[in-house]
N, C-alpha and C. Protein backbone atom coordinates (compact mmCIF):
# COMPACT_ATOMS: atom_id res chain seq x y z
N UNK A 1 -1.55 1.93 -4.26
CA UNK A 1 -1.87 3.35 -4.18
C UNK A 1 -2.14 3.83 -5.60
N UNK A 2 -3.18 4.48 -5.85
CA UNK A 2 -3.48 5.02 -7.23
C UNK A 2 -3.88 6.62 -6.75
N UNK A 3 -3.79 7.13 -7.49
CA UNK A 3 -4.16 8.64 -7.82
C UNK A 3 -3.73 9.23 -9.08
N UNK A 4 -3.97 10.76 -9.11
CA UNK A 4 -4.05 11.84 -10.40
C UNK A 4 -2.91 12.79 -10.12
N UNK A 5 -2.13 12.89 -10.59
CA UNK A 5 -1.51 14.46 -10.34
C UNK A 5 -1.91 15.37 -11.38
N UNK A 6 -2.41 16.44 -10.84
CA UNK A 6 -2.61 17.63 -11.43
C UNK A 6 -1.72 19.32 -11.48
N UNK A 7 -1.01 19.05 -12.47
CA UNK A 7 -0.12 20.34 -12.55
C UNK A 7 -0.72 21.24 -13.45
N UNK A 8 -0.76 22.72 -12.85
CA UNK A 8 -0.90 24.10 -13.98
C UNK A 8 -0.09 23.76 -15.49
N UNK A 9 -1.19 23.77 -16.52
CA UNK A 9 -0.08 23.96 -17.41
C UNK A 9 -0.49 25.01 -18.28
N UNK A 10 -0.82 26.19 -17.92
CA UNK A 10 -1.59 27.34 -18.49
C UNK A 10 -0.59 28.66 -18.49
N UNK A 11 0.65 28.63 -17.50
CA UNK A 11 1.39 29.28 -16.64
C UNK A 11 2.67 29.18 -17.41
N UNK A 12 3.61 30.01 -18.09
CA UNK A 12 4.34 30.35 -18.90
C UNK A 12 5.74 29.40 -17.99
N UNK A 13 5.45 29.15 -17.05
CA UNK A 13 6.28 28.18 -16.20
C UNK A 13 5.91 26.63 -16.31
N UNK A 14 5.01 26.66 -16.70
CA UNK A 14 4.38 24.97 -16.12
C UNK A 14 5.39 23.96 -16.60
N UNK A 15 6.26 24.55 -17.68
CA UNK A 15 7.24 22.84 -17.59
C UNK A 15 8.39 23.04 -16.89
N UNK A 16 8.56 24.58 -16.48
CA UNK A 16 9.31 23.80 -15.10
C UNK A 16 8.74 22.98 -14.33
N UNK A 17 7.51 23.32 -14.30
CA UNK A 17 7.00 22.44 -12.85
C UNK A 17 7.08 21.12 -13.26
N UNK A 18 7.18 20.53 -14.58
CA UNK A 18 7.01 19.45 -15.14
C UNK A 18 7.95 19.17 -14.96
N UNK A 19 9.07 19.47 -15.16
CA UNK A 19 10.50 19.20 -15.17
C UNK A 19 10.83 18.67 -13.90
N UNK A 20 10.41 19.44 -12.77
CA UNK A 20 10.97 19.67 -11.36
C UNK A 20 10.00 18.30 -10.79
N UNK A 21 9.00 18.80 -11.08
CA UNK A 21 8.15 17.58 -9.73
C UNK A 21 7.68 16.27 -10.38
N UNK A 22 8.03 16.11 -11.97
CA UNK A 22 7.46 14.62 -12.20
C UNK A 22 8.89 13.92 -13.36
N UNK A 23 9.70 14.82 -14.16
CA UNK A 23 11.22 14.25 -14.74
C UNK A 23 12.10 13.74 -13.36
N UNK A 24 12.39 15.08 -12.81
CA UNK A 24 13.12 15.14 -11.90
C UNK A 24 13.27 14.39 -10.90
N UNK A 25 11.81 14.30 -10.26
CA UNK A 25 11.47 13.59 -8.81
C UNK A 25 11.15 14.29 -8.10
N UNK A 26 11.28 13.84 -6.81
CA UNK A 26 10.70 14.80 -6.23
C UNK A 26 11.13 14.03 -4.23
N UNK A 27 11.58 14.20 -3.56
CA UNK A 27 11.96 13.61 -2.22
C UNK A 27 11.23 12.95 -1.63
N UNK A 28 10.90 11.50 -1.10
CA UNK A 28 10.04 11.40 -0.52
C UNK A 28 9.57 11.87 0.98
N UNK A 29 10.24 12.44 1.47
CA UNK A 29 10.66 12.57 3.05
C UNK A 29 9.55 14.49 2.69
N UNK A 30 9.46 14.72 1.49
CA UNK A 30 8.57 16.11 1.50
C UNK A 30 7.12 15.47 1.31
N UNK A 31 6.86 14.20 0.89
CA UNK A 31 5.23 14.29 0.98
C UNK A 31 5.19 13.17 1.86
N UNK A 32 5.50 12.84 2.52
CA UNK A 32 5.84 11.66 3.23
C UNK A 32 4.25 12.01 4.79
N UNK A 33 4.72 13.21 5.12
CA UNK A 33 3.60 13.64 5.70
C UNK A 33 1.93 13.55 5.39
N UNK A 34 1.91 13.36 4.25
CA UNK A 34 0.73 13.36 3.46
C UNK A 34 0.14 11.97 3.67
N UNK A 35 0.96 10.79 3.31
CA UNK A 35 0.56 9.41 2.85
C UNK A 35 0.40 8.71 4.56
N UNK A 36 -0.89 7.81 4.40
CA UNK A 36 -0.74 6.80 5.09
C UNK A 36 0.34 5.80 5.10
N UNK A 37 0.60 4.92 7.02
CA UNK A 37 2.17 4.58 6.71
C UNK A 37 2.05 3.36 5.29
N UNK A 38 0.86 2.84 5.35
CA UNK A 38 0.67 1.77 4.35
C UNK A 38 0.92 1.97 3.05
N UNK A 39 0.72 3.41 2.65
CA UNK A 39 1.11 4.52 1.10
C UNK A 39 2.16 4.51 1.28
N UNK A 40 3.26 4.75 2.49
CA UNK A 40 4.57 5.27 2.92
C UNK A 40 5.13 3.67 2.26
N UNK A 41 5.06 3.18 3.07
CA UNK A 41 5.67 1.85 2.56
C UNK A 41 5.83 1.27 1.50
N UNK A 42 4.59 1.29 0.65
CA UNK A 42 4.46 0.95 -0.70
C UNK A 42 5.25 1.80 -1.39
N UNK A 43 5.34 3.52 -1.10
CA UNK A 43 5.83 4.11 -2.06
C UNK A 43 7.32 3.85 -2.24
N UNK A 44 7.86 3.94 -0.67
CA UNK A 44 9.30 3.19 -0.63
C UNK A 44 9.69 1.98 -1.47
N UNK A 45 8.39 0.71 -1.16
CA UNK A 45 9.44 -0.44 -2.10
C UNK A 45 9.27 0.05 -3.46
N UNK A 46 8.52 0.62 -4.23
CA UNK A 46 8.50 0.68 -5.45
C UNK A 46 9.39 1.95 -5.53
N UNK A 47 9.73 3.16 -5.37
CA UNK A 47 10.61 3.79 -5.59
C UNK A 47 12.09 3.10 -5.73
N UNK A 48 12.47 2.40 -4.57
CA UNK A 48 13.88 1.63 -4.41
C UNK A 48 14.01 0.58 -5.36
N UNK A 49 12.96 -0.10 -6.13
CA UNK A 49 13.24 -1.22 -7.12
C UNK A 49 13.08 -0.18 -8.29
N UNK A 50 13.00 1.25 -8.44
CA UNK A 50 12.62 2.14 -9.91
C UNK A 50 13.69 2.72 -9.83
N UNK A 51 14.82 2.64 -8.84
CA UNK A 51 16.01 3.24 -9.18
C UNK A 51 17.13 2.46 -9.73
């Protein structure tokens, strides 16, 4: 799986958002809806061997 994330960073907030959705983490079970199960899967083993 490859892609871009694109966060506001123009917005007197943006490192929260930095903080929150790419330091922090972020759940997988919230974008989980998004990914094919084949993305789903992949994202699982590599999350569980990055912890």
């Amino acid at each position: 799986m490859t892609g871009i994330v694109i966060l506001p960073a123009g917005r007197d907030d943006a490192f929260e958002d930095y903080k929150q959705f790419i330091r922090d983490g972020h759940p997988i079970e919230d974008i989980e809806s998004y990914l094919s199960d084949k993305d789903l899967e992949l994202f699982r083993t590599i999350s569980e061997t990055a912890v």
